[in-house]
Protein backbone atom coordinates (compact mmCIF):
# COMPACT_ATOMS: atom_id res chain seq x y z
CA UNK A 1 88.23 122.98 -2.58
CA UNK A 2 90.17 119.97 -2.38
CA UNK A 3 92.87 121.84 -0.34
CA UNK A 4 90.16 123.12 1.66
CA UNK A 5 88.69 119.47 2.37
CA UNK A 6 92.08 118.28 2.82
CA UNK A 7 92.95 120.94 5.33
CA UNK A 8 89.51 119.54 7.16
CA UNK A 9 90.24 116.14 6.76
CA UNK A 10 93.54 116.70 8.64
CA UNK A 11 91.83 118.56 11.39
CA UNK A 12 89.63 115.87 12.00
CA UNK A 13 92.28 112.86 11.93
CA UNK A 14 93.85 115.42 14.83
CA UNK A 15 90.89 115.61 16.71
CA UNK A 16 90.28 111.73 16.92
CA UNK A 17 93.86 111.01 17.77
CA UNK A 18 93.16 113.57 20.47
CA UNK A 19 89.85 111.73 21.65
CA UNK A 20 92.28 108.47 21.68
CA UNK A 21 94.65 109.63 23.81
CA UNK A 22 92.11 110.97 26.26
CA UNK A 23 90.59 107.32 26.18
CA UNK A 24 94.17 105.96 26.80
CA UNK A 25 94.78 108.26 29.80
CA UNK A 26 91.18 106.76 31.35
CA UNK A 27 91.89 103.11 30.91
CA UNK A 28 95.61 103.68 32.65
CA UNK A 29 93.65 104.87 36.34
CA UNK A 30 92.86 101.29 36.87
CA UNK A 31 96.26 99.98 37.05
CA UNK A 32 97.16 102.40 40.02
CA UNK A 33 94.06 100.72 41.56
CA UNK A 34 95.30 97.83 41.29
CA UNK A 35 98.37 98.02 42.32
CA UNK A 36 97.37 100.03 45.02
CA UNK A 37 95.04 96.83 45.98
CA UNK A 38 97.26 93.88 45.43
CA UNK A 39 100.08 96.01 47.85
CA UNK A 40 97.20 95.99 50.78
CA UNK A 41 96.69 92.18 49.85
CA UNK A 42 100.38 91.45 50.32
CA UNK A 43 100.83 93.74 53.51
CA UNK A 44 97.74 91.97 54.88
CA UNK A 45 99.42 88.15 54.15
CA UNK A 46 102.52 89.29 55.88
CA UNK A 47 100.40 90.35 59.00
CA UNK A 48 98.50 86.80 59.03
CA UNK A 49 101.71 85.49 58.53
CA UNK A 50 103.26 86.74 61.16
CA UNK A 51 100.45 86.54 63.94
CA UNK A 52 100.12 82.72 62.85
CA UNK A 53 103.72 81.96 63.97
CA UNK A 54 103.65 84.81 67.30
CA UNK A 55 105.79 83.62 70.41
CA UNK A 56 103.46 83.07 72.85
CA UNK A 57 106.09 84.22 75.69
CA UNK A 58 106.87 87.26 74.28
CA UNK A 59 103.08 88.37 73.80
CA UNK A 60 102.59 87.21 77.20
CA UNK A 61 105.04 88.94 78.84
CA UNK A 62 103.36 92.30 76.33
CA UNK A 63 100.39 91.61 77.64
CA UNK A 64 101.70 91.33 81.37
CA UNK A 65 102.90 94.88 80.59
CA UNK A 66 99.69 95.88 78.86
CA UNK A 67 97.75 95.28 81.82
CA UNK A 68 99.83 96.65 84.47
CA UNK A 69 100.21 99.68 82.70
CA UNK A 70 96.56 100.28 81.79
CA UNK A 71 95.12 98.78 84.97
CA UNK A 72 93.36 95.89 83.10
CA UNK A 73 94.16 92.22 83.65
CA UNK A 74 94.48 90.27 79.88
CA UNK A 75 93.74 86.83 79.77
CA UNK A 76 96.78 84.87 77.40
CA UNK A 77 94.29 81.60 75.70
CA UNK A 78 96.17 78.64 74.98
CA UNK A 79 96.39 79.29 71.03
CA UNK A 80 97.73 82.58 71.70
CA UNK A 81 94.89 84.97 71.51
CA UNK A 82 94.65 87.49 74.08
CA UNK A 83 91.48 88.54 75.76
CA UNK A 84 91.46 91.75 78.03
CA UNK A 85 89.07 91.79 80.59
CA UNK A 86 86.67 95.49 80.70
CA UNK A 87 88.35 98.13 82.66
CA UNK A 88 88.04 98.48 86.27
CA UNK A 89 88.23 101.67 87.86
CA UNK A 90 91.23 100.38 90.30
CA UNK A 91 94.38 102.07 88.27
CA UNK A 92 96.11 103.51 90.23
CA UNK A 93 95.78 106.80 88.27
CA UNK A 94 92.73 107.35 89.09
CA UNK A 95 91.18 111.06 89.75
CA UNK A 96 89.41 109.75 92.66
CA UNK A 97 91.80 108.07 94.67
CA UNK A 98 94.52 110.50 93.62
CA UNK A 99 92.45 113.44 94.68
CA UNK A 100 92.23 111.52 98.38
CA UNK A 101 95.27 110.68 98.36
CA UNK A 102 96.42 114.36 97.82
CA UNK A 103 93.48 114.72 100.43
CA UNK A 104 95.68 113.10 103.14
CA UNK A 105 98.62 114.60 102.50
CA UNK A 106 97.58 117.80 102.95
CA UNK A 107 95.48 116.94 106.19
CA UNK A 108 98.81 114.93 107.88
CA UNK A 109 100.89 118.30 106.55
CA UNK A 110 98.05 120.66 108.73
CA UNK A 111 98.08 118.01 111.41
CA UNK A 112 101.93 118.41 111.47
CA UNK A 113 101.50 122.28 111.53
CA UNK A 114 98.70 122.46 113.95
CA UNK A 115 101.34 120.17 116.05
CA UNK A 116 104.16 122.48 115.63
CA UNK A 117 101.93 125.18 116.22
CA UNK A 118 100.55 123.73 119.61
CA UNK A 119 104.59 122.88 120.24
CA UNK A 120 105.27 126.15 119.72
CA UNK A 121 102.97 128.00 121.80
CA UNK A 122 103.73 125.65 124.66
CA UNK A 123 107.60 126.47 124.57
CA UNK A 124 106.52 130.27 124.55
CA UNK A 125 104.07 129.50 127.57
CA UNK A 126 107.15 127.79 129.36
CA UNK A 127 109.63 130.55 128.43
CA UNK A 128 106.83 133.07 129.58
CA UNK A 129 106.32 131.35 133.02
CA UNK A 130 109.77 131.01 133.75
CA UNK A 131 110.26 134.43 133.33
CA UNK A 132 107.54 135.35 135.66
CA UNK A 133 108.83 133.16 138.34
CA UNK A 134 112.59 134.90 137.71
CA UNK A 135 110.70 138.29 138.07
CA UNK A 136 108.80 137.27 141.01
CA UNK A 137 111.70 135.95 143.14
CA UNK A 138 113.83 138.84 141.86
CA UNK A 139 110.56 141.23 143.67
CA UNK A 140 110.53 138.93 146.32
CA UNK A 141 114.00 139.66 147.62
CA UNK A 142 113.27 142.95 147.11
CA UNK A 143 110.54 142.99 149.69
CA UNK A 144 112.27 140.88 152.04
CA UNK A 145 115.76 143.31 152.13
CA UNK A 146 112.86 146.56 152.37
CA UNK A 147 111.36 144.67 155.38
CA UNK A 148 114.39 143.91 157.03
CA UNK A 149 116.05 147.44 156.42
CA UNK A 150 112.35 148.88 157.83
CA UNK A 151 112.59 146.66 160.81
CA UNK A 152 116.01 147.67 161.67
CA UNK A 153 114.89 150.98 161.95
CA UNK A 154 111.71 150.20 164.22
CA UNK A 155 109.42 150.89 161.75
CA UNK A 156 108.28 147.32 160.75
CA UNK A 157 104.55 148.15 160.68
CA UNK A 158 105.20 151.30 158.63
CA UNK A 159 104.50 149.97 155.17
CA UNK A 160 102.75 147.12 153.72
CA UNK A 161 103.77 145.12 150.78
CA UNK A 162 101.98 143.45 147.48
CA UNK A 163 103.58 142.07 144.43
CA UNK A 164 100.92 142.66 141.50
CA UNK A 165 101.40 143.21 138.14
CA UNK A 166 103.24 146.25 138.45
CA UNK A 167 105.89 144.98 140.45
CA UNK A 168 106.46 145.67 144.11
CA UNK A 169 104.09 148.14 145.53
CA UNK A 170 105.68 149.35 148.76
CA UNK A 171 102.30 151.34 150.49
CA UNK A 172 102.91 153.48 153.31
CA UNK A 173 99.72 155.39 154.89
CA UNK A 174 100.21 159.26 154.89
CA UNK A 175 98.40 159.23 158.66
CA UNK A 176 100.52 159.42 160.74
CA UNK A 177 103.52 158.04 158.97
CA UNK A 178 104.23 160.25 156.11
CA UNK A 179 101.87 163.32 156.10
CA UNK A 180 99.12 165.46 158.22
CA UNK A 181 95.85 166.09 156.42
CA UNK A 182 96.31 168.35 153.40
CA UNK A 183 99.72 168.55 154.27
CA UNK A 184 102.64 167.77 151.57
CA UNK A 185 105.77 168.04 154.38
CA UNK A 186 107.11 164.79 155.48
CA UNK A 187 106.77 164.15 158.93
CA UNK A 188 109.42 162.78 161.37
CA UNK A 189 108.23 159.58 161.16
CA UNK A 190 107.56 159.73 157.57
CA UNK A 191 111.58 160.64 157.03
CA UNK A 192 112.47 157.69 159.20
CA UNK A 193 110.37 155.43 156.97
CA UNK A 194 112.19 156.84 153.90
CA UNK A 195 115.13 156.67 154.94
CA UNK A 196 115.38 153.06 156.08
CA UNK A 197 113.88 152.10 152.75
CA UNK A 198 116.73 154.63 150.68
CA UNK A 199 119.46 152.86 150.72
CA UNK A 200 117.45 149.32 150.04
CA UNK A 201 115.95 151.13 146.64
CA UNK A 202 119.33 152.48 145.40
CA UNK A 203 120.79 149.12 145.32
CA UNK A 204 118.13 147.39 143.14
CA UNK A 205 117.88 147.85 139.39
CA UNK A 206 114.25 148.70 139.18
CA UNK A 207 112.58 151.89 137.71
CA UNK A 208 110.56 153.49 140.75
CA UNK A 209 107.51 155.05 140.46
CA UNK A 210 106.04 157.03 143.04
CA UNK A 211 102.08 156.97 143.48
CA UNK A 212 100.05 159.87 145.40
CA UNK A 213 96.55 159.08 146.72
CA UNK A 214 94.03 161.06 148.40
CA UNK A 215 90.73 159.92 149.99
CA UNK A 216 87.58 161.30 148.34
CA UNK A 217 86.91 164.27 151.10
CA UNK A 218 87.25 167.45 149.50
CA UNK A 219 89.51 169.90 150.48
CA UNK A 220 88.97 173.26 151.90
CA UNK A 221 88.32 175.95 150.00
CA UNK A 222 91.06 178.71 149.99
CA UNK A 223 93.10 176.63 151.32
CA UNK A 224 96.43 175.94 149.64
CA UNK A 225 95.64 172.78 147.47
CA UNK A 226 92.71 173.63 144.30
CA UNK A 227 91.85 169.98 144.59
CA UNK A 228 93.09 166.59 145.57
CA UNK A 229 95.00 166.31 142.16
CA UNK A 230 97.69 168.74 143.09
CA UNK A 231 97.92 167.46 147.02
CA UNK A 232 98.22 163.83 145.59
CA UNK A 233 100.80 165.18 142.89
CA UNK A 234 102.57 166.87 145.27
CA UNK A 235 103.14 164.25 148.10
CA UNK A 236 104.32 161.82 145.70
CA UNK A 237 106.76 164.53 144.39
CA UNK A 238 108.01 165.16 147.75
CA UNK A 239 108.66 161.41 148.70
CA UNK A 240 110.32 161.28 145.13
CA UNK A 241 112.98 164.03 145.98
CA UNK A 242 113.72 163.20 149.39
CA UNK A 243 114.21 159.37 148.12
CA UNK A 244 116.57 160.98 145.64
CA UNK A 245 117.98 164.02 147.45
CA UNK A 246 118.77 162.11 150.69
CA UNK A 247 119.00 158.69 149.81
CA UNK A 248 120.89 158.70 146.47
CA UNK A 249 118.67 156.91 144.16
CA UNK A 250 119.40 157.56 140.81
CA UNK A 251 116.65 160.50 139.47
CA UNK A 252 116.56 158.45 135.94
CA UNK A 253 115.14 155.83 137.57
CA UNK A 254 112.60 157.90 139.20
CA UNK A 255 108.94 159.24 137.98
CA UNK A 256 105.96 160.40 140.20
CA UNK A 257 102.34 160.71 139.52
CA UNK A 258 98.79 161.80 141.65
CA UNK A 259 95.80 159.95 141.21
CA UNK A 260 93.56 162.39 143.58
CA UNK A 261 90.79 160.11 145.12
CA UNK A 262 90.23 157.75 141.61
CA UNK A 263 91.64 154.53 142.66
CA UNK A 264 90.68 154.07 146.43
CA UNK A 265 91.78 150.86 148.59
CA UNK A 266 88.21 150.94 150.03
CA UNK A 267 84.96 152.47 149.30
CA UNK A 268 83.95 155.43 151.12
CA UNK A 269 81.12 153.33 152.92
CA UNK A 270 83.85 151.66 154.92
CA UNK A 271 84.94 153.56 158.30
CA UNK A 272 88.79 153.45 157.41
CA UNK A 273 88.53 155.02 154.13
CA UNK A 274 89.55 158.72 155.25
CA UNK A 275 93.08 157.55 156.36
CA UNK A 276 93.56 154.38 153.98
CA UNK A 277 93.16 155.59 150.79
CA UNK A 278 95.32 158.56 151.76
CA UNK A 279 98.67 156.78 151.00
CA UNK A 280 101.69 157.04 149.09
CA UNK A 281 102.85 153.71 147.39
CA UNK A 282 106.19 153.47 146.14
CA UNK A 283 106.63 151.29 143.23
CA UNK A 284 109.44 149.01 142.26
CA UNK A 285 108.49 148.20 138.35
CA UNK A 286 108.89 145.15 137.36
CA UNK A 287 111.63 144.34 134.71
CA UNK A 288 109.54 141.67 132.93
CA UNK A 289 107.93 141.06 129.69
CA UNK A 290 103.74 142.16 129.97
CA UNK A 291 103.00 138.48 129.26
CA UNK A 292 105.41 137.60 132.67
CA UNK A 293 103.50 140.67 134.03
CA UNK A 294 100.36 139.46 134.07
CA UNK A 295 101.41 136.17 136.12
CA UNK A 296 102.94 137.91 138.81
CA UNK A 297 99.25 138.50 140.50
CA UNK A 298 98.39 134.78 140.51
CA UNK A 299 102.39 134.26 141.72
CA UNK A 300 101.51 136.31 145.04
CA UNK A 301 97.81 134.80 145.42
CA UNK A 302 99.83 131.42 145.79
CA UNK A 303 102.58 132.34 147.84
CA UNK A 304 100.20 134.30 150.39
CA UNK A 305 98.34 130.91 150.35
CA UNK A 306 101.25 129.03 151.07
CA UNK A 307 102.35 131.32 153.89
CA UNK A 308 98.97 131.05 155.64
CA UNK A 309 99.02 127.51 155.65
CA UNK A 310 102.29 127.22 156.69
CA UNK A 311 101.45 130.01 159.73
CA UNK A 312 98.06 127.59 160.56
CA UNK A 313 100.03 124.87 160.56
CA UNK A 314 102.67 125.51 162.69
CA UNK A 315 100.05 128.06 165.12
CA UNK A 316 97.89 124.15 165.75
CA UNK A 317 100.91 122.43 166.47
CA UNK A 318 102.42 124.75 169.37
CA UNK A 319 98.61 124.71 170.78
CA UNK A 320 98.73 120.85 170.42
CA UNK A 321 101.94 121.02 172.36
């Protein structure tokens, strides 16, 4: 028993020098605590310390940089202390005024496009009149050697002349000149014609296109032609081979076509119509550009203009004289 009790009493001496050192771990926490604490006190001293004895310059010229890098003016008291005024919304980092800034850049970069743009399309409106005018004198010479050549012959009312869009449009009216009615043989006259223009044609550089026309009456029935398609077709043909066969223009250069009655100089209402819309027009093509092309109409409107008023002109002064 006593080995028993003193086998207890040993246990429990264990146990409370167990509870001890529990109690001594516990009353150890505080000193971290503290010296935890008294490091914040010291850290604190050193930062009063050192704002107490602060070099005024130094924080001014901080401050100086402060404010122009936040956008906010600081005020710099005479003890040192620094005041910084609220925040006004005049940085110059600011969403709005960035956004208009960007804002006007892009409108001066579309004004500078739109600019170049309008720049642009003027040059090609220059390039595009010039060549008209080239193409027009180039047409014009072209009529003027045709009308000379024609009037050499004796035939200077044999053919009339237009510059349109096509190019030079050399018309000569089938009666009498170059054909009887329903006829597709040239006439003597209508030879004559071609052959004072031959020569002229071959020497130019324009494709030629040969145009048929008839006038709207229809023709008779068994007679050789089925319709006004084939005698337009075939007059235009025939001009087209003697131009080639007698005259020695090149046949690459050469193409014919028959409109029948379709596109008619005058309407049938007018008394002419039978023998002016029954023509053959022989067409110098132009060489320019569509866009040149459609100036050349307006080129002739202006030059006929100028011709008339010159012809007035000088008509009223030889009846002054």
């Amino acid at each position: 028993m006593s080995k028993s009790g003193g086998h207890g009493g040993h246990g429990g001496r264990r146990a409370k020098k167990h509870e001890e050192h529990e109690e001594h771990e516990n009353h150890e926490r505080w000193l971290v605590s503290g010296f935890d604490m008294m490091t914040l006190l010291f850290v604190l001293f050193v930062v009063l310390y050192a704002m107490s004895s602060i070099d005024l310059a130094k924080f001014t010229a901080f401050a100086n940089g402060a404010r122009q890098g936040a956008g906010a003016p600081v005020t710099i008291l005479n003890d040192g202390a620094a005041i910084a005024a609220p925040v006004e919304n005049d940085s110059p980092l600011k969403p709005v005024q960035v956004a208009q800034e960007a804002a006007i850049d892009g409108t001066a970069q579309t004004e500078a496009e739109q600019a170049a743009a309008v720049a642009a399309a003027e040059a090609e409106a220059r390039a595009v009149a010039a060549e008209a005018e080239s193409a027009y004198d180039q047409l014009a010479a072209a009529r003027a050697a045709i009308a000379a050549a024609l009037a050499a012959a004796g035939q200077t009312g044999a053919a009339q002349f237009i510059i349109d869009e096509r190019g030079l449009v050399v018309r000569v009216v089938s009666d009498p000149v170059l054909f009887a009615p329903e006829s597709a043989a040239l006439m003597p006259q209508g030879v004559t014609v071609l052959n004072a223009m031959g020569p002229t044609i071959e020497d130019l550089p324009n494709l030629v296109r040969v145009e048929g026309h008839a006038n709207s009456l229809p023709v008779t029935r068994g007679g050789p032609w089925p319709s006004n398609w084939e005698l337009s077709a075939v007059r235009a043909t025939t001009v087209l081979r003697h131009l080639v066969d007698a005259n020695g223009v090149g046949q690459g250069r050469m193409s014919a076509v028959g409109y029948s009655d379709t596109r008619p100089l005058v309407p049938d209402t007018d008394p002419s119509y039978v023998t002016v819309n029954r023509r053959v027009d022989v067409v110098l093509l132009t060489m320019a550009s569509p866009e040149a092309n459609a100036l050349l109409p307006g080129l002739e409107a202006a030059t006929q203009t100028t011709d008339t008023t010159q012809a007035t002109g000088t008509t009223s002064e030889g009846s002054q004289e």
